[in-house]
PDB file of N, CA and C in Angstrom:
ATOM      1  N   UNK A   1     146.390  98.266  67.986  1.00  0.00           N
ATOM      2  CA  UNK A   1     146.336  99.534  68.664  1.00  0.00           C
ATOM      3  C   UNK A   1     147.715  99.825  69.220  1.00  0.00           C
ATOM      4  N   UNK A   2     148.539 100.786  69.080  1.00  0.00           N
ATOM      5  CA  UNK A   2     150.019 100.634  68.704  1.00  0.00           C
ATOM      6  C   UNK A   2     150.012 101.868  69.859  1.00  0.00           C
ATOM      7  N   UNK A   3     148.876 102.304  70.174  1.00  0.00           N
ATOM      8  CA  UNK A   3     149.452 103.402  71.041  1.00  0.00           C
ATOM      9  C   UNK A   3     148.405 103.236  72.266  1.00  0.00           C
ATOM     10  N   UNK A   4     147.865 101.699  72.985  1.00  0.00           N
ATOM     11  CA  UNK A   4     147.206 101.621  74.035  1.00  0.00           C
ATOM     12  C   UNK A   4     148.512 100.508  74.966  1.00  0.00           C
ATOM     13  N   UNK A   5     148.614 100.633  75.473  1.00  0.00           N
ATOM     14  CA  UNK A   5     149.037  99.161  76.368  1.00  0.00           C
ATOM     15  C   UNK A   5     148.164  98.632  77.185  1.00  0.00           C
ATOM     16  N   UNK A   6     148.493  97.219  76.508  1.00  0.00           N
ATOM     17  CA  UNK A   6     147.477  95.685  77.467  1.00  0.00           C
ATOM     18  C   UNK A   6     148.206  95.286  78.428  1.00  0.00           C
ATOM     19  N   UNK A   7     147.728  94.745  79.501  1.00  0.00           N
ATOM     20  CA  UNK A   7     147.888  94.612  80.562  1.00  0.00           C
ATOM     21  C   UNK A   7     146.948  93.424  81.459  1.00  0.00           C
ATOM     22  N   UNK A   8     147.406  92.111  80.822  1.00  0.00           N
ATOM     23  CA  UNK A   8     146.076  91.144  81.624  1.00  0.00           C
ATOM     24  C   UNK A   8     146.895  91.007  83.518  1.00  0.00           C
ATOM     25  N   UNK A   9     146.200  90.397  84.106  1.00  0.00           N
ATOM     26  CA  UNK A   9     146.688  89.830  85.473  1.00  0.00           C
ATOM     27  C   UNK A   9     145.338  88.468  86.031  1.00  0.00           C
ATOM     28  N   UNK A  10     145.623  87.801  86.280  1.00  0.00           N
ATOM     29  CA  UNK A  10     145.221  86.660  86.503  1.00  0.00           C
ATOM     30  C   UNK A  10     144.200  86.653  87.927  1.00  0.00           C
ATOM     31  N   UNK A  11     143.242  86.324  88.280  1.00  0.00           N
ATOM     32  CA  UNK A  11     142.317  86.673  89.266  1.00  0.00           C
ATOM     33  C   UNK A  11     142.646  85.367  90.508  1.00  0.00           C
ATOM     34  N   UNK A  12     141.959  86.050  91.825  1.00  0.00           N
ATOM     35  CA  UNK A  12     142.838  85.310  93.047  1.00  0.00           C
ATOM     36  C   UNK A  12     142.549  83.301  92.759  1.00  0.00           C
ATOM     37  N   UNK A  13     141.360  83.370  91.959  1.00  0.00           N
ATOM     38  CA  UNK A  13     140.680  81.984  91.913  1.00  0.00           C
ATOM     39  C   UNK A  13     141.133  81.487  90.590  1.00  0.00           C
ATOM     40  N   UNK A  14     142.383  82.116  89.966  1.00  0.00           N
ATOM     41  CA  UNK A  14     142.752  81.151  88.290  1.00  0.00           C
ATOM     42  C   UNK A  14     141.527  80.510  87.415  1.00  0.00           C
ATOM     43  N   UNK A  15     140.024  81.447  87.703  1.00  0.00           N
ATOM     44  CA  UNK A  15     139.016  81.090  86.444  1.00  0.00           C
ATOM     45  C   UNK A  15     138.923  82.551  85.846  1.00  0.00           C
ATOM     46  N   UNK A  16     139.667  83.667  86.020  1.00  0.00           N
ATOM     47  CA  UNK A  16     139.250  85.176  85.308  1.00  0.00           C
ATOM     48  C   UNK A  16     140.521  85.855  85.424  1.00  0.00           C
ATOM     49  N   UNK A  17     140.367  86.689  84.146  1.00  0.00           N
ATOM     50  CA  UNK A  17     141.397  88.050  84.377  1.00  0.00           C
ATOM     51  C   UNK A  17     140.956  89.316  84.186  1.00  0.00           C
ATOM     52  N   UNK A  18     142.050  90.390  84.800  1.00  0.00           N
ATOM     53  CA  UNK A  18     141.461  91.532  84.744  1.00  0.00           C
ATOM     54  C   UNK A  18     142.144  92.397  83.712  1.00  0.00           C
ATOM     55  N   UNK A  19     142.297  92.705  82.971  1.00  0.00           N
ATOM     56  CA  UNK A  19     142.475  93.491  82.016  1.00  0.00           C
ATOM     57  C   UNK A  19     142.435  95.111  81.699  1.00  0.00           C
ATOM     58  N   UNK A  20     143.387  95.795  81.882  1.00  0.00           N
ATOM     59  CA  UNK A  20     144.159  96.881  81.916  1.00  0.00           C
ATOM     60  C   UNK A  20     144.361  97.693  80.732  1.00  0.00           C
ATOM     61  N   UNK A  21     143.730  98.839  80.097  1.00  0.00           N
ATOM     62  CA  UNK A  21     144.238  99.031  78.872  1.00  0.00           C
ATOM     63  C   UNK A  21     144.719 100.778  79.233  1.00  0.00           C
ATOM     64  N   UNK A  22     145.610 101.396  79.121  1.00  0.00           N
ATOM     65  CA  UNK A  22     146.516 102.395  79.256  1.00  0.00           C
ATOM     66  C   UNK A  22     146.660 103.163  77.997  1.00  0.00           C
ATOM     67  N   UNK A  23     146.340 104.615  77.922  1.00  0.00           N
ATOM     68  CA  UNK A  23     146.803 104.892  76.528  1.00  0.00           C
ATOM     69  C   UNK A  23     148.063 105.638  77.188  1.00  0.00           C
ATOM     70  N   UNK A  24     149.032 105.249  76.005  1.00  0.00           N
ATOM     71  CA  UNK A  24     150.589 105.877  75.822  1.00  0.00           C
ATOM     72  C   UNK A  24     150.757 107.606  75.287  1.00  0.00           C
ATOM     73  N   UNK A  25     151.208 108.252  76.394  1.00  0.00           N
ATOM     74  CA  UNK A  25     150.628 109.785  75.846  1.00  0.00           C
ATOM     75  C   UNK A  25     151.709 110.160  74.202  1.00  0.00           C
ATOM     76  N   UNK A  26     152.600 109.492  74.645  1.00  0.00           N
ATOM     77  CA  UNK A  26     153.544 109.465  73.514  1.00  0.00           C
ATOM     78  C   UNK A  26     152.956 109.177  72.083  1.00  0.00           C
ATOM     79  N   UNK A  27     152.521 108.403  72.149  1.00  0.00           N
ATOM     80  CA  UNK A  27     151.875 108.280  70.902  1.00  0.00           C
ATOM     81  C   UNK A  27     150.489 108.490  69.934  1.00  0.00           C
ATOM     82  N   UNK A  28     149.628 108.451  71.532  1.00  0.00           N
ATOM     83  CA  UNK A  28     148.301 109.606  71.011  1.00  0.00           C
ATOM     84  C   UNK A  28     148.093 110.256  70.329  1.00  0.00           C
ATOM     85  N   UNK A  29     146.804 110.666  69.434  1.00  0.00           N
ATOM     86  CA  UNK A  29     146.675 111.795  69.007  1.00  0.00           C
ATOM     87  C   UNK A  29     145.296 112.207  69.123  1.00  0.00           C
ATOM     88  N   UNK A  30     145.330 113.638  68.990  1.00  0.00           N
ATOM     89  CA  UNK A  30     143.746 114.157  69.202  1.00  0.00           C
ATOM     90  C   UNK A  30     142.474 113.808  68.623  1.00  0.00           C
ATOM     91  N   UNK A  31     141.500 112.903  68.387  1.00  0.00           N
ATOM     92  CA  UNK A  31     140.861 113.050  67.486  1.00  0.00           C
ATOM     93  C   UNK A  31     139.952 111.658  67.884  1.00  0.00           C
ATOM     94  N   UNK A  32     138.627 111.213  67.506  1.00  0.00           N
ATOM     95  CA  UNK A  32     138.161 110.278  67.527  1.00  0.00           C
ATOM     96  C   UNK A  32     138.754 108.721  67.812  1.00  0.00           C
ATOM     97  N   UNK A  33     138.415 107.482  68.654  1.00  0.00           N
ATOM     98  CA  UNK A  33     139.380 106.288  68.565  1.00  0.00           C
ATOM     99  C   UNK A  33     138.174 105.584  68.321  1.00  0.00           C
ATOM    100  N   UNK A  34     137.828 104.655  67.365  1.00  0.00           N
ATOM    101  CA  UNK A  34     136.677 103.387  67.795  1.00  0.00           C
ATOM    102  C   UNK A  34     137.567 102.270  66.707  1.00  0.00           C
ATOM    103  N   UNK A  35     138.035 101.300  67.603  1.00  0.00           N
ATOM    104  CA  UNK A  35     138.785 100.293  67.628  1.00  0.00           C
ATOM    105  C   UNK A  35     138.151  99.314  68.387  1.00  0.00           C
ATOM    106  N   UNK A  36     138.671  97.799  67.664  1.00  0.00           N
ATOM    107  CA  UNK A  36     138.460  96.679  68.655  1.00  0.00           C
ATOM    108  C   UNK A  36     139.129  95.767  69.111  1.00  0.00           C
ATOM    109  N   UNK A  37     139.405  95.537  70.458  1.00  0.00           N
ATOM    110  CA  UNK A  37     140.280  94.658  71.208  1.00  0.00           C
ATOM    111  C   UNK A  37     139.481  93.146  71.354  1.00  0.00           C
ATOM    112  N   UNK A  38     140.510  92.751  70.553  1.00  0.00           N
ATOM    113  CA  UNK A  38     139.926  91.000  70.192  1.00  0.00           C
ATOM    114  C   UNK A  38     140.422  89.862  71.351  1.00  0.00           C
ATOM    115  N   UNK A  39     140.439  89.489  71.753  1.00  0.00           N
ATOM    116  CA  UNK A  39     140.776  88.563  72.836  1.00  0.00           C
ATOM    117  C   UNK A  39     140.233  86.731  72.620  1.00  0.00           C
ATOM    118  N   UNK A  40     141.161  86.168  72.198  1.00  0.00           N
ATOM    119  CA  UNK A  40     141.525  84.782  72.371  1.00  0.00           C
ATOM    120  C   UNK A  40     141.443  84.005  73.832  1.00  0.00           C
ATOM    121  N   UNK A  41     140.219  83.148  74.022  1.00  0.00           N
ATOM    122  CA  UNK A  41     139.787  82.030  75.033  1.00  0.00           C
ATOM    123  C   UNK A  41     139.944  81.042  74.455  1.00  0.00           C
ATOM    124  N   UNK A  42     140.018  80.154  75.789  1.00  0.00           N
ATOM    125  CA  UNK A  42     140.071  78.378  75.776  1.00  0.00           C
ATOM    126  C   UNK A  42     138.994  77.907  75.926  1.00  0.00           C
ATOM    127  N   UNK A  43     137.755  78.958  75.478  1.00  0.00           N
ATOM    128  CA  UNK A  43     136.342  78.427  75.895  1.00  0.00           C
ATOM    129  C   UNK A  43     135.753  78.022  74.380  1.00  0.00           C
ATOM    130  N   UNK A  44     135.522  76.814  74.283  1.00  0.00           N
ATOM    131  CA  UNK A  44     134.932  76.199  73.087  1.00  0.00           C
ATOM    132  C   UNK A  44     133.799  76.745  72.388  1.00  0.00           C
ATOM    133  N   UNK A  45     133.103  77.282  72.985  1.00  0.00           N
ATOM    134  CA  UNK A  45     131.620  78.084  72.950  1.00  0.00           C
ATOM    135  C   UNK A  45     132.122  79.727  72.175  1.00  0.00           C
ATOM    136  N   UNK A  46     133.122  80.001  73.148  1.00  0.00           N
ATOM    137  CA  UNK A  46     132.866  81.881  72.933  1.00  0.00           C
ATOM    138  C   UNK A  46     134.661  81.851  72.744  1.00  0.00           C
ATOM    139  N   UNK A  47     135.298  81.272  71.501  1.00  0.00           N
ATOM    140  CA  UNK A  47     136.614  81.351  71.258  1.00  0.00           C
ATOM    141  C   UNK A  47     137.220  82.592  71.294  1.00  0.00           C
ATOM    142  N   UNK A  48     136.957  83.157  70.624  1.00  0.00           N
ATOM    143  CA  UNK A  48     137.305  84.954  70.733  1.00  0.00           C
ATOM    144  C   UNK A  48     135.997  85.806  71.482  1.00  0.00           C
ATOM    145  N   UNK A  49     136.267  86.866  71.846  1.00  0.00           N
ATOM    146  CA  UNK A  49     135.614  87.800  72.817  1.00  0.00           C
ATOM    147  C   UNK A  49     136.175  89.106  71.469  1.00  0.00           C
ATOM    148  N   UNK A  50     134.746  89.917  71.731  1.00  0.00           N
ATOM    149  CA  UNK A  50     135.338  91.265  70.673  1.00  0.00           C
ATOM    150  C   UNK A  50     135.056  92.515  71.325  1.00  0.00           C
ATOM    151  N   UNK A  51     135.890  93.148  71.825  1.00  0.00           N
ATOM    152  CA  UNK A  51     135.508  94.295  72.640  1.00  0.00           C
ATOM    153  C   UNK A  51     135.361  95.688  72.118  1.00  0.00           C
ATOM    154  N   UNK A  52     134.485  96.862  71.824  1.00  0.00           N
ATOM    155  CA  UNK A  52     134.428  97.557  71.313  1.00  0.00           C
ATOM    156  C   UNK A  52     135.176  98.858  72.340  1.00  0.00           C
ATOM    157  N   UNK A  53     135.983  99.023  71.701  1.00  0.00           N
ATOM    158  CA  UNK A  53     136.876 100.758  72.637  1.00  0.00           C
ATOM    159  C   UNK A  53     136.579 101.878  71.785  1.00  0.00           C
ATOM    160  N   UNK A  54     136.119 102.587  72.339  1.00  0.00           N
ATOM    161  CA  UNK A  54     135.541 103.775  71.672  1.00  0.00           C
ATOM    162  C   UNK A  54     135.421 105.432  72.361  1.00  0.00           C
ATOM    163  N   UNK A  55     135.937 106.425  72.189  1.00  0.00           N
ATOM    164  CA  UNK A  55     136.301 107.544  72.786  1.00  0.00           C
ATOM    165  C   UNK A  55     136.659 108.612  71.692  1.00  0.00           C
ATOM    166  N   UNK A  56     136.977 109.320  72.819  1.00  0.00           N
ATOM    167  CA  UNK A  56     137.625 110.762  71.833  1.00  0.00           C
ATOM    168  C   UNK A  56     138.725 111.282  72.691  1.00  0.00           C
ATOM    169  N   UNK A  57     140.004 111.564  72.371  1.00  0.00           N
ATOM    170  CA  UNK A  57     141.259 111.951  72.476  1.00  0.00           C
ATOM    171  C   UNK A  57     141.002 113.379  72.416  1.00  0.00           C
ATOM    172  N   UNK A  58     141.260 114.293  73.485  1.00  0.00           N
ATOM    173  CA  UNK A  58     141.146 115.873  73.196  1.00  0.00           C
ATOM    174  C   UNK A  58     142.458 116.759  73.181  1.00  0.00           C
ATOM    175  N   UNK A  59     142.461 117.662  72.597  1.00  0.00           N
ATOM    176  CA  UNK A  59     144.096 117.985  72.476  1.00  0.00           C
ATOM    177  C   UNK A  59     144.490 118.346  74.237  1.00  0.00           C
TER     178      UNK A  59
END
């Protein structure tokens, strides 16, 4: 996703983060988005996390 910016930050207790996603007006465009933000853990069980982002961009 070339036109969102990620943004993790680390939570007060170092077991969670919070995660930030920003769209860049610069590079936007009008029209439908359903994309997925994949995310890599150290958890043996649930290695990747798959997040579904989904919206609509209006002019």
């Amino acid at each position: 996703m070339n036109y969102i910016d990620l943004e993790s930050e680390r939570g007060p207790d170092g077991d969670r983060y919070q995660m930030t996603l920003t769209l860049m007006p610069e590079k936007v465009r009008p029209g439908k988005v359903e994309r997925t933000a994949t995310i890599k853990t150290n958890d043996r069980e649930f290695p990747t996390l798959s997040v579904p982002v989904t919206g609509y961009i209006l002019d």
